[in-house]
Protein backbone atom coordinates (compact mmCIF):
# COMPACT_ATOMS: atom_id res chain seq x y z
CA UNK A 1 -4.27 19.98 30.16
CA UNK A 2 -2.09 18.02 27.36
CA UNK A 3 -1.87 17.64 24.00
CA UNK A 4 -2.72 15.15 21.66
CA UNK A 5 -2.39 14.62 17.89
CA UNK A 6 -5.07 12.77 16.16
CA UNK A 7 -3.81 9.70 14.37
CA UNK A 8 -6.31 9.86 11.26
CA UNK A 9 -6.20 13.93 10.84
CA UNK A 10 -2.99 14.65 11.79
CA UNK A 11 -4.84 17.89 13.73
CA UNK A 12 -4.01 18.93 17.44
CA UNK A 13 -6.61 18.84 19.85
CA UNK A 14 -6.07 20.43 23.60
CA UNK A 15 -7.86 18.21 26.26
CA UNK A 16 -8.50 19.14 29.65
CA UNK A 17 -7.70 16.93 32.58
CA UNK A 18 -9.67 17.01 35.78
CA UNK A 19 -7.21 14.34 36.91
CA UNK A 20 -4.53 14.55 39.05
CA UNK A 21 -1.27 12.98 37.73
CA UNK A 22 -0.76 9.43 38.49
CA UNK A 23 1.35 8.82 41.68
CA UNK A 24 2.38 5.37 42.64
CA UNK A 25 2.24 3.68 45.80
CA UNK A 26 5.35 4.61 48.40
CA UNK A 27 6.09 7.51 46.07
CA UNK A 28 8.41 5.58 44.11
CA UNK A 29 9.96 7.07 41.24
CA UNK A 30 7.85 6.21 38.01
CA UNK A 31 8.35 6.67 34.54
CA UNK A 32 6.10 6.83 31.03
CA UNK A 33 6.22 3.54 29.31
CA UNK A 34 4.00 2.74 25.84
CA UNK A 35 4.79 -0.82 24.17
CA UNK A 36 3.12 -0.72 21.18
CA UNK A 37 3.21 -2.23 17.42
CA UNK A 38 1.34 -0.46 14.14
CA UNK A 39 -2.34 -1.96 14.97
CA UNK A 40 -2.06 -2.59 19.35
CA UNK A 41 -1.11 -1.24 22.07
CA UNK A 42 0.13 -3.23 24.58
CA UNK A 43 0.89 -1.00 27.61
CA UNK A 44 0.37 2.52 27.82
CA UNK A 45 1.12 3.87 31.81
CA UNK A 46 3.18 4.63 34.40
CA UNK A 47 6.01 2.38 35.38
CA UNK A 48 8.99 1.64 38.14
CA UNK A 49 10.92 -0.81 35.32
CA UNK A 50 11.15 -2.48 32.25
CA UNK A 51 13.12 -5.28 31.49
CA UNK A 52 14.11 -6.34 28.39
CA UNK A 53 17.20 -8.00 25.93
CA UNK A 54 18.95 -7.05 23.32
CA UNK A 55 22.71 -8.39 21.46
CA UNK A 56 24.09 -7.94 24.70
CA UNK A 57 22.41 -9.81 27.16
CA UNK A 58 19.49 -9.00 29.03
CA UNK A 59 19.07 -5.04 30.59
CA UNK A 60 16.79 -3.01 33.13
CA UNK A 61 15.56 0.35 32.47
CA UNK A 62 14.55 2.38 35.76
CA UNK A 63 13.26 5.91 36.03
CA UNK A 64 16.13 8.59 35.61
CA UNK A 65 17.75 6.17 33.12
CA UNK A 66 20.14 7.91 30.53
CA UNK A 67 18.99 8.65 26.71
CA UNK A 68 19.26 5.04 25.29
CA UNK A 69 18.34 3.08 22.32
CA UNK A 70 18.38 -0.65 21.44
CA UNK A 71 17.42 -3.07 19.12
CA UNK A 72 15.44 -5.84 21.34
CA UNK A 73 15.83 -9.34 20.66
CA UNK A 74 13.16 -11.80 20.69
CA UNK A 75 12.63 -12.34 24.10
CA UNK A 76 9.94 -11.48 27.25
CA UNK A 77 9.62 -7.94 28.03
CA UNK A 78 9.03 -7.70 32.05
CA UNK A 79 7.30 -4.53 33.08
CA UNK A 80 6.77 -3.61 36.89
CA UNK A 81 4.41 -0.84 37.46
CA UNK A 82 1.98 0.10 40.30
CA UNK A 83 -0.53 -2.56 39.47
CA UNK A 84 1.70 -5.74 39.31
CA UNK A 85 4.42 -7.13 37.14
CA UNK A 86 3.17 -7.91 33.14
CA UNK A 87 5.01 -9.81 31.11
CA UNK A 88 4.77 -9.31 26.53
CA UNK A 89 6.77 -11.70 24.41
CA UNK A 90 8.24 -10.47 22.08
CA UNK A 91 10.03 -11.08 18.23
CA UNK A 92 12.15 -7.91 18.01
CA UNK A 93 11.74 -4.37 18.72
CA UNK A 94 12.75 -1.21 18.96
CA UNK A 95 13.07 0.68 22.56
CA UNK A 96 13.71 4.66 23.42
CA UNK A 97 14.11 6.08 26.38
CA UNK A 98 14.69 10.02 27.14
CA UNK A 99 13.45 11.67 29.81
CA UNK A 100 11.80 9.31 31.87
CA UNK A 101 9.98 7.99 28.84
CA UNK A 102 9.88 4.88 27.35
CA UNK A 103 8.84 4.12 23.85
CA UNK A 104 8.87 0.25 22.74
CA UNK A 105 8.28 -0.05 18.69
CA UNK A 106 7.18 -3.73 18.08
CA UNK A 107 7.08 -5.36 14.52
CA UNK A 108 8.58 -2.50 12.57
């Protein structure tokens, strides 16, 4: 069962799932990742990493990573999850992570 809010009435619907929760091959550790701007989303599932860079210098986010945030620099997001490796260029950005979940804001 989960959640959702509708984006247009703000209301809470309950949905049931029949599915069972993704598991990736090898039972590696995964973790939620959504890259998305105000109109698109880019990537909404499961993932083993994201790569990324910011003022710093370029940076790798794994499941289990600490509570971080970052401005992202214009640059190619690399994400490895079960299906293959997808790469998203990028302008700028903001990314979240907390609790094995990943949130990438994109032209905000």
């Amino acid at each position: 069962m989960a959640v959702h809010q509708v984006a247009s009435t703000g209301e809470i619907e309950v949905v049931k799932d029949d599915k069972p929760a993704a598991s990736a091959p090898d039972d590696k550790p995964t973790m939620r990742l959504k890259v998305y701007s105000p109109f698109q989303v880019y990537f909404d599932e499961e993932a083993y990493s994201i790569s990324g860079e910011n003022g710093t210098g370029p940076f790798d986010i794994l499941p289990h990573h600490h509570n971080f945030i970052t401005l992202l620099s214009a640059s190619e997001l690399v994400i490895r999850a079960p299906f293959g490796e997808r790469r998203i260029r990028i302008s700028g950005g903001v990314m979240h992570v907390k609790s094995d979940t990943v949130n990438v804001f994109l032209d905000v």
